[in-house]
C-alpha atoms as a PDB file:
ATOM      1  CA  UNK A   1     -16.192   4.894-115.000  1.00  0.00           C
ATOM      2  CA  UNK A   2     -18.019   8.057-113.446  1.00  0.00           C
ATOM      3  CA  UNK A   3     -21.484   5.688-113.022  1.00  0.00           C
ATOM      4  CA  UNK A   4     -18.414   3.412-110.934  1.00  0.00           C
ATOM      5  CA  UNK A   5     -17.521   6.587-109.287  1.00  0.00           C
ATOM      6  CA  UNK A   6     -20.752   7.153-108.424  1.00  0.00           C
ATOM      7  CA  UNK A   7     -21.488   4.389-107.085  1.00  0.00           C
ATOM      8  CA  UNK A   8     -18.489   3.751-104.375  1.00  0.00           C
ATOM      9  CA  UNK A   9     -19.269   6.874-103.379  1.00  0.00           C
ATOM     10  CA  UNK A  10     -22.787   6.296-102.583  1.00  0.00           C
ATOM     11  CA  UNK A  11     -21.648   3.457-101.014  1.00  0.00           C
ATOM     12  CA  UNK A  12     -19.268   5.206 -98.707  1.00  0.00           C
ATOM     13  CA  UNK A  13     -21.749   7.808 -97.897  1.00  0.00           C
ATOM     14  CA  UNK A  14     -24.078   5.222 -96.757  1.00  0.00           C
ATOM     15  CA  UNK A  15     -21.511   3.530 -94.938  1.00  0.00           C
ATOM     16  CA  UNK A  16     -21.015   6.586 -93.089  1.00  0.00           C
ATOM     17  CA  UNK A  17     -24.078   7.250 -92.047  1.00  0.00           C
ATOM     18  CA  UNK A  18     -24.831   4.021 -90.894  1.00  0.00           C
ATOM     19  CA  UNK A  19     -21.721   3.613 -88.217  1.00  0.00           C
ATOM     20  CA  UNK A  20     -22.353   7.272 -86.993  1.00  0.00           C
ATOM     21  CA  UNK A  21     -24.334   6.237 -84.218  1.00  0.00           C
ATOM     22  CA  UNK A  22     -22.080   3.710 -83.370  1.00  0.00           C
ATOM     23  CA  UNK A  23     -19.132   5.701 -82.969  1.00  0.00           C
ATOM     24  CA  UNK A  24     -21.385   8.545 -80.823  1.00  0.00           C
ATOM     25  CA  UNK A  25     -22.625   6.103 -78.503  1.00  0.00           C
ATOM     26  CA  UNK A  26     -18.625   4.523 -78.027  1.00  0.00           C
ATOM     27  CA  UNK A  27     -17.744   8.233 -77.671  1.00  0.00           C
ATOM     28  CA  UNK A  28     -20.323   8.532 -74.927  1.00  0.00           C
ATOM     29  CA  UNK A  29     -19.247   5.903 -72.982  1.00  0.00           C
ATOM     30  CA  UNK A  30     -15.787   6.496 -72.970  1.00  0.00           C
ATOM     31  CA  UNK A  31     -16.985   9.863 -71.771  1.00  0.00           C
ATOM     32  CA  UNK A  32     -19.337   8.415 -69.305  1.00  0.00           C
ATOM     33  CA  UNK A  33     -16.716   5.266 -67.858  1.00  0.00           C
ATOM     34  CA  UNK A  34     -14.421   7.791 -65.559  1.00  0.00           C
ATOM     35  CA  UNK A  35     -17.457   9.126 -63.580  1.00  0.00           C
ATOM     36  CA  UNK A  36     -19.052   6.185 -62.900  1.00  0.00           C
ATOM     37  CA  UNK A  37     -15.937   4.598 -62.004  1.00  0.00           C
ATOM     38  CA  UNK A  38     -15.216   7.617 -59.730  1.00  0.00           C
ATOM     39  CA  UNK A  39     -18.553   7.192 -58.309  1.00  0.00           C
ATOM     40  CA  UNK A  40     -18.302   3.863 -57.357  1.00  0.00           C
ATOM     41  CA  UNK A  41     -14.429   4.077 -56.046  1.00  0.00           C
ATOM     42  CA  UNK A  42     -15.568   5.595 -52.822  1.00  0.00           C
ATOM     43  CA  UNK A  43     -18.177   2.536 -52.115  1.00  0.00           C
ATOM     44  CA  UNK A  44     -15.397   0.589 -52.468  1.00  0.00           C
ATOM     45  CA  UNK A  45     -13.009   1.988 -50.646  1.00  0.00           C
ATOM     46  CA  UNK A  46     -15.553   2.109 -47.969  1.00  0.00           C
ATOM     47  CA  UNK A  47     -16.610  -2.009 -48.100  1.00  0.00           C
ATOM     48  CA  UNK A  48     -12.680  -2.836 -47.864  1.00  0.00           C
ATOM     49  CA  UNK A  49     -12.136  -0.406 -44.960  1.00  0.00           C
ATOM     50  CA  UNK A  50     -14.626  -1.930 -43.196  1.00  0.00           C
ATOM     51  CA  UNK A  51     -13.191  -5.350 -43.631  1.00  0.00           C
ATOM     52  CA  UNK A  52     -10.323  -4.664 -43.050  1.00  0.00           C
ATOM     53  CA  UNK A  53     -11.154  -3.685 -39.812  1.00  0.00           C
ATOM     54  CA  UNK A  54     -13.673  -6.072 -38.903  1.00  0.00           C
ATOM     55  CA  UNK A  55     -10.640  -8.590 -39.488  1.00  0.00           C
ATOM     56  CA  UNK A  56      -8.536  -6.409 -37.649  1.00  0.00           C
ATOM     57  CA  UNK A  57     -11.507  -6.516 -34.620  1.00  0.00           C
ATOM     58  CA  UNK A  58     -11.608 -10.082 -34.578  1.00  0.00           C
ATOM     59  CA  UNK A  59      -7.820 -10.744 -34.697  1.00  0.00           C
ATOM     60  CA  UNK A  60      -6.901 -10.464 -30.690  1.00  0.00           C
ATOM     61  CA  UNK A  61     -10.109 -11.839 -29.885  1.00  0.00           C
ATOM     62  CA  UNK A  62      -8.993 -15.225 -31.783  1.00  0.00           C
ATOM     63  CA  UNK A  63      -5.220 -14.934 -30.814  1.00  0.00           C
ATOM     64  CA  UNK A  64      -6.606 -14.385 -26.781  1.00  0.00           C
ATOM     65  CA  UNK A  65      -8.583 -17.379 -27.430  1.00  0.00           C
ATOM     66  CA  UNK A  66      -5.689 -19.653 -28.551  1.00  0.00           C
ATOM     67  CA  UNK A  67      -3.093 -18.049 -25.619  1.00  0.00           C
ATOM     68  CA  UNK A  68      -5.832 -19.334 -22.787  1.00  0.00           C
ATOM     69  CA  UNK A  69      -6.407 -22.492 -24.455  1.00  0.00           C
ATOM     70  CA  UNK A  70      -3.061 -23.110 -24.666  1.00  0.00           C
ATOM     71  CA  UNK A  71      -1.128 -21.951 -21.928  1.00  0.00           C
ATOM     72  CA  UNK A  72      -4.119 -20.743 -19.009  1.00  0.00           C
ATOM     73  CA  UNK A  73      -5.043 -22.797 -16.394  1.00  0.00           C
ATOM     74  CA  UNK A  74      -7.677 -24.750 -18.379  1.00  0.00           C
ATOM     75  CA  UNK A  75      -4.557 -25.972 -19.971  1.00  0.00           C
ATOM     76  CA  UNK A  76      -2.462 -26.695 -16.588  1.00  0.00           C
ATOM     77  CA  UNK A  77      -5.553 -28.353 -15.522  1.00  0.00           C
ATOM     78  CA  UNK A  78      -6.165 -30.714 -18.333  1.00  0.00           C
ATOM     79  CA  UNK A  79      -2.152 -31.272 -19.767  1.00  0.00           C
ATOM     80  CA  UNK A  80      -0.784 -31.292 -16.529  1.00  0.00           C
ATOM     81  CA  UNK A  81       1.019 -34.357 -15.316  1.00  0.00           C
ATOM     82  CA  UNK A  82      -0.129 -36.223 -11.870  1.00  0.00           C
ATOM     83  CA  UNK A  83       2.535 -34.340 -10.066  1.00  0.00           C
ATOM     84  CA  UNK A  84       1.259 -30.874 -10.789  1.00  0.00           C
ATOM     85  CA  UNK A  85      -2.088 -31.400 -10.469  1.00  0.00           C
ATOM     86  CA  UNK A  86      -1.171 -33.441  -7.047  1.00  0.00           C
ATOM     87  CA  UNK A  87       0.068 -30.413  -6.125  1.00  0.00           C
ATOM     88  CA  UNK A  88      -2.889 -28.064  -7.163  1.00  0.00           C
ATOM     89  CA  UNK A  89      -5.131 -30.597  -5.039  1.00  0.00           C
ATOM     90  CA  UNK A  90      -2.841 -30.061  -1.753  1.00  0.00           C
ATOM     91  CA  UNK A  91      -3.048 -25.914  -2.078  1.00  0.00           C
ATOM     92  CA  UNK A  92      -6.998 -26.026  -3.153  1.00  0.00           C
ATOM     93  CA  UNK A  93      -7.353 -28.595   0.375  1.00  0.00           C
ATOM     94  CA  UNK A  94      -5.100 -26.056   2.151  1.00  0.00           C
ATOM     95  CA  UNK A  95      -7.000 -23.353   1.129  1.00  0.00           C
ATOM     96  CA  UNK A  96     -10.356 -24.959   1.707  1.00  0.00           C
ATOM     97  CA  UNK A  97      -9.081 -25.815   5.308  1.00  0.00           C
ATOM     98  CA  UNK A  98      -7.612 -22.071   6.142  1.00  0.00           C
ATOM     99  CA  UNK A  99     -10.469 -20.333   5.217  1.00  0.00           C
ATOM    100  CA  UNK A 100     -12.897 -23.017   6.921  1.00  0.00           C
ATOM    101  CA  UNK A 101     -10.985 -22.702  10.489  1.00  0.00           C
ATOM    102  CA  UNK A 102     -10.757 -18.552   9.825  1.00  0.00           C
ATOM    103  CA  UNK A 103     -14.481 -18.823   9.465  1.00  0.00           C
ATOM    104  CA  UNK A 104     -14.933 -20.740  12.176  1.00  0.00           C
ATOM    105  CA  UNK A 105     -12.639 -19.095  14.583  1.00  0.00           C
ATOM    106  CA  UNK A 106     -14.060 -15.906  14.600  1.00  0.00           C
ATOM    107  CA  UNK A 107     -17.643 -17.160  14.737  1.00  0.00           C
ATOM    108  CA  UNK A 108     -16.191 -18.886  18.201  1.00  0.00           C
ATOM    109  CA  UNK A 109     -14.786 -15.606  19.179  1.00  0.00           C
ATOM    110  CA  UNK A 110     -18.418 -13.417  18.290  1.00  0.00           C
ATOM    111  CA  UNK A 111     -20.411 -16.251  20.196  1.00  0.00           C
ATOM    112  CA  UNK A 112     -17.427 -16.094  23.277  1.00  0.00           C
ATOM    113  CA  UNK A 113     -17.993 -11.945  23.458  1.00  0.00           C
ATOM    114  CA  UNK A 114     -21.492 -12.014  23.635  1.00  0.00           C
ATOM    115  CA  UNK A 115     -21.117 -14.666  26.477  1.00  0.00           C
ATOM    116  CA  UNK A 116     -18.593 -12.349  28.511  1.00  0.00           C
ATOM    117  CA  UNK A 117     -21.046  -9.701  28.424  1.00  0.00           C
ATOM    118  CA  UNK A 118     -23.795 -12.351  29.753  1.00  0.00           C
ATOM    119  CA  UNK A 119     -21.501 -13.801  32.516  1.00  0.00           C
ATOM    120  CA  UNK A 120     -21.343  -9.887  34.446  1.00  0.00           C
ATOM    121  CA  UNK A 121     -25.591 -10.882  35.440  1.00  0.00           C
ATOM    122  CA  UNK A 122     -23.334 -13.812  37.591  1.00  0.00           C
ATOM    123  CA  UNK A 123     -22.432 -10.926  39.797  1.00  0.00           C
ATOM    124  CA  UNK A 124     -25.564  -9.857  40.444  1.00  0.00           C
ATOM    125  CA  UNK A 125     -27.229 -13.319  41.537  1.00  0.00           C
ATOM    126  CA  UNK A 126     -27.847 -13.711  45.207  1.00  0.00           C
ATOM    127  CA  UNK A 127     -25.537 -17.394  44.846  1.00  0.00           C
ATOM    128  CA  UNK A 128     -22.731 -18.787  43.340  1.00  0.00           C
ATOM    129  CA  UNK A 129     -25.025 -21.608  42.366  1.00  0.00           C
ATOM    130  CA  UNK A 130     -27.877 -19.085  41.435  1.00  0.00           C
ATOM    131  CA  UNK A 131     -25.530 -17.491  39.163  1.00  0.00           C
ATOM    132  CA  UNK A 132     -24.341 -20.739  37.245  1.00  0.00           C
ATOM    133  CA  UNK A 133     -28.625 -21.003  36.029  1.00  0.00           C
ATOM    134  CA  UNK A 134     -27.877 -17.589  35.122  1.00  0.00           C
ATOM    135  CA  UNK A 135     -25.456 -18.272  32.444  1.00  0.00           C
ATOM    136  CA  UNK A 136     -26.452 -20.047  29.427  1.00  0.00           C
ATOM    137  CA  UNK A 137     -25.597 -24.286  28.296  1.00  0.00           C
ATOM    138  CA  UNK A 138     -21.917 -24.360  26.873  1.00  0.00           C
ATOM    139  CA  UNK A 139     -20.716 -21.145  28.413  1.00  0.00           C
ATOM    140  CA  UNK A 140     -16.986 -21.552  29.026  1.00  0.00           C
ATOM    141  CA  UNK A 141     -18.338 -19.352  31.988  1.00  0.00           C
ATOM    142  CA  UNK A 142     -20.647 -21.705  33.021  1.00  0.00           C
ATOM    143  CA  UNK A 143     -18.001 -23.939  32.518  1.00  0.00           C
ATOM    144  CA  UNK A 144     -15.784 -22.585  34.834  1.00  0.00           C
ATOM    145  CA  UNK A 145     -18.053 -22.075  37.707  1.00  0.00           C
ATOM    146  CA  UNK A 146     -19.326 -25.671  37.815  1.00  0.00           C
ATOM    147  CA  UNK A 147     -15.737 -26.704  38.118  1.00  0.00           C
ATOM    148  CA  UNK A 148     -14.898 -24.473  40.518  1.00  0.00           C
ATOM    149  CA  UNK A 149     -18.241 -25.583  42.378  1.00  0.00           C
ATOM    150  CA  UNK A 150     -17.667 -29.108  41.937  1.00  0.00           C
ATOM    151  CA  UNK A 151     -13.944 -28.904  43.393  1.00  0.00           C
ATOM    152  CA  UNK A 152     -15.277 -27.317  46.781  1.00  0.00           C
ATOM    153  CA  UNK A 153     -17.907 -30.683  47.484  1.00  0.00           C
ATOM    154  CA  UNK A 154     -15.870 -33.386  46.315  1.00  0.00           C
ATOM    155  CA  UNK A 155     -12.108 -33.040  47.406  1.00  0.00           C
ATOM    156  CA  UNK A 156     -11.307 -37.211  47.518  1.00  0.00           C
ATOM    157  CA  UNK A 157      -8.100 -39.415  47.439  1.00  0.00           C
ATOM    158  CA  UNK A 158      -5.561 -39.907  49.577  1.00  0.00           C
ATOM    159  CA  UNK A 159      -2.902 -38.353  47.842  1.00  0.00           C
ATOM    160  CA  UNK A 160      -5.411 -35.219  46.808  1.00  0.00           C
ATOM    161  CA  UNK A 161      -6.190 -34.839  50.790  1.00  0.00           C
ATOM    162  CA  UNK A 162      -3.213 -33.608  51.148  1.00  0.00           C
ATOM    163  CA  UNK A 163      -3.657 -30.369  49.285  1.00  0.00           C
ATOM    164  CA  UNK A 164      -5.854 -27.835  50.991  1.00  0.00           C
ATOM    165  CA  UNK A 165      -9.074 -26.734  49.490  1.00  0.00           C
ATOM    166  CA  UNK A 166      -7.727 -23.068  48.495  1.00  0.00           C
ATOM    167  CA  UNK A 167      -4.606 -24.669  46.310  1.00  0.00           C
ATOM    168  CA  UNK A 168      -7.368 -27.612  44.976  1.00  0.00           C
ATOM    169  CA  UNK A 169      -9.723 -24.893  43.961  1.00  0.00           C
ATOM    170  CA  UNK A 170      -7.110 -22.638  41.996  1.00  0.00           C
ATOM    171  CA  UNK A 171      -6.337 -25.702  40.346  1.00  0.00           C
ATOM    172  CA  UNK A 172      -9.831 -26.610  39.241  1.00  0.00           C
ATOM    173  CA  UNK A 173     -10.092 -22.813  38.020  1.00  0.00           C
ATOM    174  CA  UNK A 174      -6.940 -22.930  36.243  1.00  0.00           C
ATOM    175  CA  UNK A 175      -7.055 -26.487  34.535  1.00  0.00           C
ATOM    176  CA  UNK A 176     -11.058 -25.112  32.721  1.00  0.00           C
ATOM    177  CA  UNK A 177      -9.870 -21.778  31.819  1.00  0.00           C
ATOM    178  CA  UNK A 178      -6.446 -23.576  30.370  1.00  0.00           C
ATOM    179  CA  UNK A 179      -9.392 -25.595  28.463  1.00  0.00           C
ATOM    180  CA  UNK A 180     -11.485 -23.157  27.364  1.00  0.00           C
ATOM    181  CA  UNK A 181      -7.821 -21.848  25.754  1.00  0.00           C
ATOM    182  CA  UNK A 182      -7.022 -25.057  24.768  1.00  0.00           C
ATOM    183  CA  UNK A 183     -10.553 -24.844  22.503  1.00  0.00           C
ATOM    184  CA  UNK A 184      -9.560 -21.504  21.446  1.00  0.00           C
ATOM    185  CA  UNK A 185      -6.395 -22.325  19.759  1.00  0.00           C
ATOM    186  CA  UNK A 186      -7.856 -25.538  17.939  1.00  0.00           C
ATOM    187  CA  UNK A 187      -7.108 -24.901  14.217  1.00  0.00           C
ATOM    188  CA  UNK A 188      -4.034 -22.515  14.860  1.00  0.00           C
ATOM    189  CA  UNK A 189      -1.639 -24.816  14.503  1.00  0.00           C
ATOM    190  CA  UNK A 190      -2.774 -25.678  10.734  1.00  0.00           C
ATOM    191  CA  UNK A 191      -2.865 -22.342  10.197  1.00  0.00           C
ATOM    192  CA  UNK A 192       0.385 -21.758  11.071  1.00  0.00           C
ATOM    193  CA  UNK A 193       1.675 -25.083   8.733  1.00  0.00           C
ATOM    194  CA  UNK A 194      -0.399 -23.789   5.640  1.00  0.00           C
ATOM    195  CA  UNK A 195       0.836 -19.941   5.793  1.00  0.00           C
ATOM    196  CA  UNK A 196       4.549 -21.535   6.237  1.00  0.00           C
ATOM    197  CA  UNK A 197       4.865 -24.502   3.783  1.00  0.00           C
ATOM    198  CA  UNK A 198       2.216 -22.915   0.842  1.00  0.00           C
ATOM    199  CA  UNK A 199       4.745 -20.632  -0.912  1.00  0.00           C
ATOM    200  CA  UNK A 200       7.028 -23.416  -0.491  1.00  0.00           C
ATOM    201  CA  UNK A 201       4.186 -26.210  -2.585  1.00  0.00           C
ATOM    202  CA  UNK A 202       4.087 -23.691  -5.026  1.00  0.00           C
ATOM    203  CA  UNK A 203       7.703 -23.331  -5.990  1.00  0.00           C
ATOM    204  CA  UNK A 204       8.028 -26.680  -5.974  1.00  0.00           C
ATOM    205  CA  UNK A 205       5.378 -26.516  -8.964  1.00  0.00           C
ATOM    206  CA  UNK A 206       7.668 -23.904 -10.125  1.00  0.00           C
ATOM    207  CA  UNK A 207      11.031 -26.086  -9.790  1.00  0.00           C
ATOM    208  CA  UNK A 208       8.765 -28.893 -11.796  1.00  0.00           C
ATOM    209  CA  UNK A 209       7.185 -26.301 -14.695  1.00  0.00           C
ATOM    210  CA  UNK A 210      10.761 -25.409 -15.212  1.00  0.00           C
ATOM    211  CA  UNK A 211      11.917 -28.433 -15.604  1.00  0.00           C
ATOM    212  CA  UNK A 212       9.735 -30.020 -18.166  1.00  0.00           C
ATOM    213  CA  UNK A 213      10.394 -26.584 -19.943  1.00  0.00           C
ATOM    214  CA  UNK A 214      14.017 -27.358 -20.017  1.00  0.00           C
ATOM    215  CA  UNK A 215      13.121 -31.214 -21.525  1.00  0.00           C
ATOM    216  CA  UNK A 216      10.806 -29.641 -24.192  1.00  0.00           C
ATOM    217  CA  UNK A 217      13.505 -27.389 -25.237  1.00  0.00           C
ATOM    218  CA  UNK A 218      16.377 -30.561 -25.520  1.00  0.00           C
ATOM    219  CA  UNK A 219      14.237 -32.895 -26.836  1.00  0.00           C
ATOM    220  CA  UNK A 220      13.333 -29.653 -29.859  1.00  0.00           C
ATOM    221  CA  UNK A 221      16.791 -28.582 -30.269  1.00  0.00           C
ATOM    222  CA  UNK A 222      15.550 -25.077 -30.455  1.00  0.00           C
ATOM    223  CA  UNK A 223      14.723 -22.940 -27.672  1.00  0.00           C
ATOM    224  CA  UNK A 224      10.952 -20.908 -29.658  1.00  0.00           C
ATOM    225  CA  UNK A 225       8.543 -19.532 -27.538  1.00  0.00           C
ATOM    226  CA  UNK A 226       6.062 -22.118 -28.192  1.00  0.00           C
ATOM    227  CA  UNK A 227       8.268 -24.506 -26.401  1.00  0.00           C
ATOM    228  CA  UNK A 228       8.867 -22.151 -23.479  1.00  0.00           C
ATOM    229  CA  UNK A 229       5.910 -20.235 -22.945  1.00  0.00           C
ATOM    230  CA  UNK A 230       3.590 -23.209 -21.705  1.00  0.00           C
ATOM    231  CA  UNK A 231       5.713 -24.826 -18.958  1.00  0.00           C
ATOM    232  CA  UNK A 232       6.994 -21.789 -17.954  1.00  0.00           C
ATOM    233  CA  UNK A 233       2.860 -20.199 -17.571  1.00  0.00           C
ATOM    234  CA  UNK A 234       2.659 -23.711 -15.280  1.00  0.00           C
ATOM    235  CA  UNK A 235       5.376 -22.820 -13.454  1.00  0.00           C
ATOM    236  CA  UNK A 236       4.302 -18.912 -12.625  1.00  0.00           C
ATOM    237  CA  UNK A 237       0.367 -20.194 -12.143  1.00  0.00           C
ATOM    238  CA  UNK A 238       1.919 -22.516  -9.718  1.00  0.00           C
ATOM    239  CA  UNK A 239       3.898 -19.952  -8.056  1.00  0.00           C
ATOM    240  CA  UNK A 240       0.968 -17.204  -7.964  1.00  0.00           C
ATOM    241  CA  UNK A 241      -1.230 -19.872  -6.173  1.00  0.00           C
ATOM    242  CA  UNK A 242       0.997 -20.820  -3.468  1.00  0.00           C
ATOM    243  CA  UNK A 243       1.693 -17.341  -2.297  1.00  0.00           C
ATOM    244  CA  UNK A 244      -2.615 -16.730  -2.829  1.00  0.00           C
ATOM    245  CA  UNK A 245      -3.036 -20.035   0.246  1.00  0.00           C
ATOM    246  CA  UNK A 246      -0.029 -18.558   1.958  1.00  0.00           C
ATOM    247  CA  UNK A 247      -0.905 -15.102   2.564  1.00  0.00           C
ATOM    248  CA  UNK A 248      -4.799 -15.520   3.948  1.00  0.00           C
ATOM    249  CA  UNK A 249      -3.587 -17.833   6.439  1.00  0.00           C
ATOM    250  CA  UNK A 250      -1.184 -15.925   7.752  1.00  0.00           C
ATOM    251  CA  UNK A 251      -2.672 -12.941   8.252  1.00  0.00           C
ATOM    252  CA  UNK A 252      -5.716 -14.775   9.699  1.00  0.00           C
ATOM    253  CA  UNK A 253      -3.644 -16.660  11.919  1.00  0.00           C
ATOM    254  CA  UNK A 254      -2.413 -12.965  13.311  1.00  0.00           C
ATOM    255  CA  UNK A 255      -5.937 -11.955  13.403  1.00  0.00           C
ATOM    256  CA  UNK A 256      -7.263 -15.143  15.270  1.00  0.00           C
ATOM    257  CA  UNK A 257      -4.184 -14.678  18.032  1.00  0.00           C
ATOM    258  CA  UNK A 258      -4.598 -10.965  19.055  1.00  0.00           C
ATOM    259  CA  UNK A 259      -8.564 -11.939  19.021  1.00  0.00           C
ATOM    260  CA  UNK A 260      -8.048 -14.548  21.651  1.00  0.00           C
ATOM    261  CA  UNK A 261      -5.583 -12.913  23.817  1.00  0.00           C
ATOM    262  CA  UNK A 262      -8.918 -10.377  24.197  1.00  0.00           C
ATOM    263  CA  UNK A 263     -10.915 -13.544  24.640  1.00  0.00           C
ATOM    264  CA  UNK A 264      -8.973 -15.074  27.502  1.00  0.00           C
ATOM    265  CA  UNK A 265      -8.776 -11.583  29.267  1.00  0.00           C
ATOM    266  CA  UNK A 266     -12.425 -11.975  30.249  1.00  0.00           C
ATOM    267  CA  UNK A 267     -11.761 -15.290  30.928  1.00  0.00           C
ATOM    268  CA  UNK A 268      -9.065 -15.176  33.646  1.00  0.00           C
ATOM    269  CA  UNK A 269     -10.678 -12.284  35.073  1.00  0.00           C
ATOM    270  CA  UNK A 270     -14.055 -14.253  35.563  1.00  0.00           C
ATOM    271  CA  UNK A 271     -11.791 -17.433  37.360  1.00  0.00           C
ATOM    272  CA  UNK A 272      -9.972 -14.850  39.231  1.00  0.00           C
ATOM    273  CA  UNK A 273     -13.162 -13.143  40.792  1.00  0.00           C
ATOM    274  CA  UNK A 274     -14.731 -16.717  40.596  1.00  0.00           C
ATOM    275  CA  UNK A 275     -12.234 -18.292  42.900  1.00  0.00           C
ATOM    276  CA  UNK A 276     -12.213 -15.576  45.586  1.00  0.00           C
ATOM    277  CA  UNK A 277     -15.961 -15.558  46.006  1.00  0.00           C
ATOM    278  CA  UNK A 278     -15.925 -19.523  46.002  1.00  0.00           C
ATOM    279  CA  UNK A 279     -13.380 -19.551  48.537  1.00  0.00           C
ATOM    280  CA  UNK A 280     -15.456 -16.801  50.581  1.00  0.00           C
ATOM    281  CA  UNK A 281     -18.473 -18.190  50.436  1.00  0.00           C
ATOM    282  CA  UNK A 282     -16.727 -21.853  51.713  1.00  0.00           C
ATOM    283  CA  UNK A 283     -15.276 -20.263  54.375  1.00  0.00           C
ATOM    284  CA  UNK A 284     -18.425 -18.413  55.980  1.00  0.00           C
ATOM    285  CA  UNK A 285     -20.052 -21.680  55.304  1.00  0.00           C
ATOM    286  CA  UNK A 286     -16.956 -23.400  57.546  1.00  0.00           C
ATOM    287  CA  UNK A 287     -17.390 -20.656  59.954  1.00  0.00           C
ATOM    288  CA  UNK A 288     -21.098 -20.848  60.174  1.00  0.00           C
ATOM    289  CA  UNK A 289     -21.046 -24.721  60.936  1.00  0.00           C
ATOM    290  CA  UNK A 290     -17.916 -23.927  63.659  1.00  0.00           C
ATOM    291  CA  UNK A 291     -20.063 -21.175  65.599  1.00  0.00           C
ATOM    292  CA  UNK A 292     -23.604 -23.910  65.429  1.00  0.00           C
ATOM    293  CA  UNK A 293     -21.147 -26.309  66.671  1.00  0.00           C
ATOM    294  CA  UNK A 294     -19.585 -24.273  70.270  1.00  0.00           C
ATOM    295  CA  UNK A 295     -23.294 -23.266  70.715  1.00  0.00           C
END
């Protein structure tokens, strides 16, 4: 019995020292497992924070994406039926055409200044017909004087015989400058039509986005946003356009009136001097041939 005694305990001492180690090192890693986890806590905290916001970052970026693909004007432009982009055609040709007649007409009106400022050298020629090689090819000035030349030497028909020279002259004065006015004012009249009827083409792309709004919206049952949003971004694009045509081509109709109202100043000041010195220059000519004639 005590040699049995003995020997379990022994055993048990044996036993213990063999699973001390064992327990230490579980001891030291239960010890150790808190601060590593709290060491690596803030890394983590750090990796999610930043993905969260990187998702976060990227978020509007895609939502903006799908709003312009879906409702913008790539959209209107592409889904659009033939009406409305019949009617985007019309406003982009009006457009085209206002701004290529403002362009125009105030190019006209540069070149016409500079030419008023060459037609005061006709003053200072010794001739009327001196004066007229003075003035550069496609004058209105130039214009003017050859008429008003050309109405003195050839007076012919019998019905035209019957109106003196001084009346046939002012005529032939009158009927170039009311040309060179005439030339002025080509363009103003389409002007006038786009900066009037534009803002009406665009609401009736607004009448027409509404209206296939209010279809998508029966034939759904349900009035969501989705079913809304893109007929009714037609309908304000459509809207927005029409006033953007309207607006240039009215104020550059305003701008291309007051700028020839200048223009033909100089115009009708240079046929009013013109005929005077035409009719002065026929009558000492009259007079000179009168007094060769009693001598």
């Amino acid at each position: 019995m005590k040699t049995s005694t003995k020997t379990l305990g022994t055993f048990l001492a044996a036993a213990f020292i063999l699973m001390a180690p064992v327990v230490a090192n579980s001891a030291f890693a239960a010890d150790a497992a808190p601060a590593v986890a709290t060491a690596q806590a803030p890394a983590a905290t750090e990796a999610a924070t930043a993905t969260v916001a990187e998702l976060a970052a990227e978020t509007p970026k895609l939502a903006t994406k799908e709003v312009e693909s879906a409702f913008g004007m790539a959209a209107l432009l592409k889904g659009g039926d033939i009406v409305a982009q019949g009617t985007l055609l019309i406003m982009a040709i009006m457009s085209m055409g206002s701004w290529y007649i403002l362009i125009t007409k105030i190019i006209d009106q540069v070149k016409l200044s500079g030419q008023a400022k060459d037609a005061r050298k006709f003053w200072k020629a010794a001739s009327v017909n001196a004066g007229i090689s003075s003035l550069k090819e496609g004058s209105p000035f130039r214009f003017i004087a050859e008429a008003a030349v050309s109405s003195t030497q050839h007076h012919e028909g019998a019905l035209l015989e019957q109106i003196d020279l001084n009346s046939w002259v002012t005529m032939s004065i009158q009927r170039s400058v009311d040309k060179v006015q005439s030339r002025l004012q080509d363009g103003l009249a389409f002007l006038a039509t786009v900066g009037s009827t534009a803002p009406f083409v665009g609401l009736f792309g607004t009448v027409l986005g509404i209206y296939h709004a209010l279809i998508q919206i029966g034939s759904s049952g349900q009035a969501s946003i989705d079913k809304v949003a893109g007929p009714v971004g037609e309908a304000l694009i459509m809207t927005a356009i029409g006033l953007g045509v309207a607006v240039p081509a009215v104020l550059g109709y305003n701008f291309v009136v007051r700028r020839n109202k200048s223009c033909m100043e100089e115009v009708r000041a240079f046929g009013a001097d013109l005929h005077s010195v035409v009719l002065s220059g026929v009558m000492s000519k009259a007079a000179a041939n009168t007094a060769k004639k009693v001598a």
